[in-house]
Protein backbone atom coordinates (compact mmCIF):
# COMPACT_ATOMS: atom_id res chain seq x y z
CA UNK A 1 -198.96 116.00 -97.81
CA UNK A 2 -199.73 112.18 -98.80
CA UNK A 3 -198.46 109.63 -96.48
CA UNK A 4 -197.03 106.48 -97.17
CA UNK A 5 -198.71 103.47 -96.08
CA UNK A 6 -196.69 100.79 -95.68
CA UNK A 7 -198.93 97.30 -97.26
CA UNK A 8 -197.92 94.06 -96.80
CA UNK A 9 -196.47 92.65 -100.15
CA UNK A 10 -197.63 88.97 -99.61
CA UNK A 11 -194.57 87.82 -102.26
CA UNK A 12 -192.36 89.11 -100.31
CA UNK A 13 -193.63 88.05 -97.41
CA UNK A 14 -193.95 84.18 -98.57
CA UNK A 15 -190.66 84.58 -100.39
CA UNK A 16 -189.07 85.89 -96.68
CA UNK A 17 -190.89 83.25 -95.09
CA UNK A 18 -189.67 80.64 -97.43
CA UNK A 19 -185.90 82.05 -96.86
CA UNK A 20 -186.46 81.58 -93.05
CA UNK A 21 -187.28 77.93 -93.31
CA UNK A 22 -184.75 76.94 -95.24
CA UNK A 23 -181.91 78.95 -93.14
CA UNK A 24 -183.40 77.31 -90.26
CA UNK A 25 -183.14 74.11 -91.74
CA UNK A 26 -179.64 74.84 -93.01
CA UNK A 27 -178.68 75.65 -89.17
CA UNK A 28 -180.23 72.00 -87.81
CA UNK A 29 -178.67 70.23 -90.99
CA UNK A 30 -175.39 71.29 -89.82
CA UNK A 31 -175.67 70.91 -86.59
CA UNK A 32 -176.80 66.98 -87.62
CA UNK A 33 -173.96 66.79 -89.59
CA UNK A 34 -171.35 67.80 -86.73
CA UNK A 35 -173.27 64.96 -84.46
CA UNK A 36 -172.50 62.18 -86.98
CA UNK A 37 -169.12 63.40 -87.92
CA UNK A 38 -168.23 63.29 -83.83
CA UNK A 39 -169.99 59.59 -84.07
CA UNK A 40 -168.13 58.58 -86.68
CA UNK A 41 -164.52 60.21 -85.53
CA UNK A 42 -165.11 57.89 -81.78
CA UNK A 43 -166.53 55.15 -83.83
CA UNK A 44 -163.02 55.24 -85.81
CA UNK A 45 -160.81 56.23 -83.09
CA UNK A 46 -162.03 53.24 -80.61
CA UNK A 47 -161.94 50.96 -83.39
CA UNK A 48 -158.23 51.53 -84.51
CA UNK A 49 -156.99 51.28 -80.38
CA UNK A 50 -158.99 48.29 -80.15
CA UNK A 51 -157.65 46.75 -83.02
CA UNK A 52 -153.88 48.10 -81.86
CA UNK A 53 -154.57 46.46 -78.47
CA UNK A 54 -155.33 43.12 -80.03
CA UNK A 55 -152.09 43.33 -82.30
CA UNK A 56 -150.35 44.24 -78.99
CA UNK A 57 -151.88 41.64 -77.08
CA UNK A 58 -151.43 38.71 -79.71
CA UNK A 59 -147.90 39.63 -80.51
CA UNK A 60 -147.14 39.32 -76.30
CA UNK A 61 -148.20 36.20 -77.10
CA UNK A 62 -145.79 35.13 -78.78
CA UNK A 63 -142.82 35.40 -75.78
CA UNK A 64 -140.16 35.99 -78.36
CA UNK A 65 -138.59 39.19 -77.19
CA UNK A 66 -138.01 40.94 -80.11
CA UNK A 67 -141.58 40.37 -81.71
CA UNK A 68 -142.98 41.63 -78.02
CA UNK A 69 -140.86 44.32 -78.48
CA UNK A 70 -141.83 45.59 -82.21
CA UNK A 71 -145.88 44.70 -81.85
CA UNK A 72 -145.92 46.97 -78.99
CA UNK A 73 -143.94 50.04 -81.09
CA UNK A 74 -146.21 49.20 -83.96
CA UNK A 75 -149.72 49.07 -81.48
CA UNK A 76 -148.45 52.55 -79.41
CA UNK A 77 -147.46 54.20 -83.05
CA UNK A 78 -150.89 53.21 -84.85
CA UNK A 79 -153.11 54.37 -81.13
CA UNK A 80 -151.09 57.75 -81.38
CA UNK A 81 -151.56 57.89 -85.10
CA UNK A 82 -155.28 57.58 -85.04
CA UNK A 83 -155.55 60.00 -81.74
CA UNK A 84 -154.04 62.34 -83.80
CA UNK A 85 -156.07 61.65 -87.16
CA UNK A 86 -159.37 62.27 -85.26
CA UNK A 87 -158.13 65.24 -82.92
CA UNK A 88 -157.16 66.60 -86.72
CA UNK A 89 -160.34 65.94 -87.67
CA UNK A 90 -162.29 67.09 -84.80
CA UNK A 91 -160.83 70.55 -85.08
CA UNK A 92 -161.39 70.72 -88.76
CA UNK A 93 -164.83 69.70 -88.64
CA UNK A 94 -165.80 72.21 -85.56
């Protein structure tokens, strides 16, 4: 009875080799791409409250009731907005 013995191919094994690299560059290239996405989404987030805190802030300013009064519905709606944008985002992304 003949036996089989099993030889290396060395196509297949470059070709194998070749499809582990990339895969493993794949995995790190996402993983990159979830850091900067996370970077980005805080960047954006802290940006937009800062920016609603300074509306907030300016309009207070002001002392006329009713301006005091809409500037800080307009600041607390945009901060909630864009905590909700980026939590959106956050889960989509993960």
């Amino acid at each position: 009875m003949p036996t089989t013995q099993s030889k290396s191919d060395p196509i297949t094994e470059s070709v194998q080799g070749a499809a582990d690299r990339v895969s493993e560059l794949h995995e790190k290239a996402i993983a990159q791409s979830k850091k900067a996405s996370e970077a980005y989404l805080s960047s954006y987030e802290q940006a937009v409250v800062t920016l609603a805190d300074q509306y907030e802030k300016a309009t207070s300013a002001t002392n006329v009731e009713w301006i005091v009064s809409i500037g800080s519905l307009q600041a607390g709606a945009t901060r909630e907005i864009a905590r909700a944008y980026t939590s959106a985002v956050r889960e989509f992304v993960s």
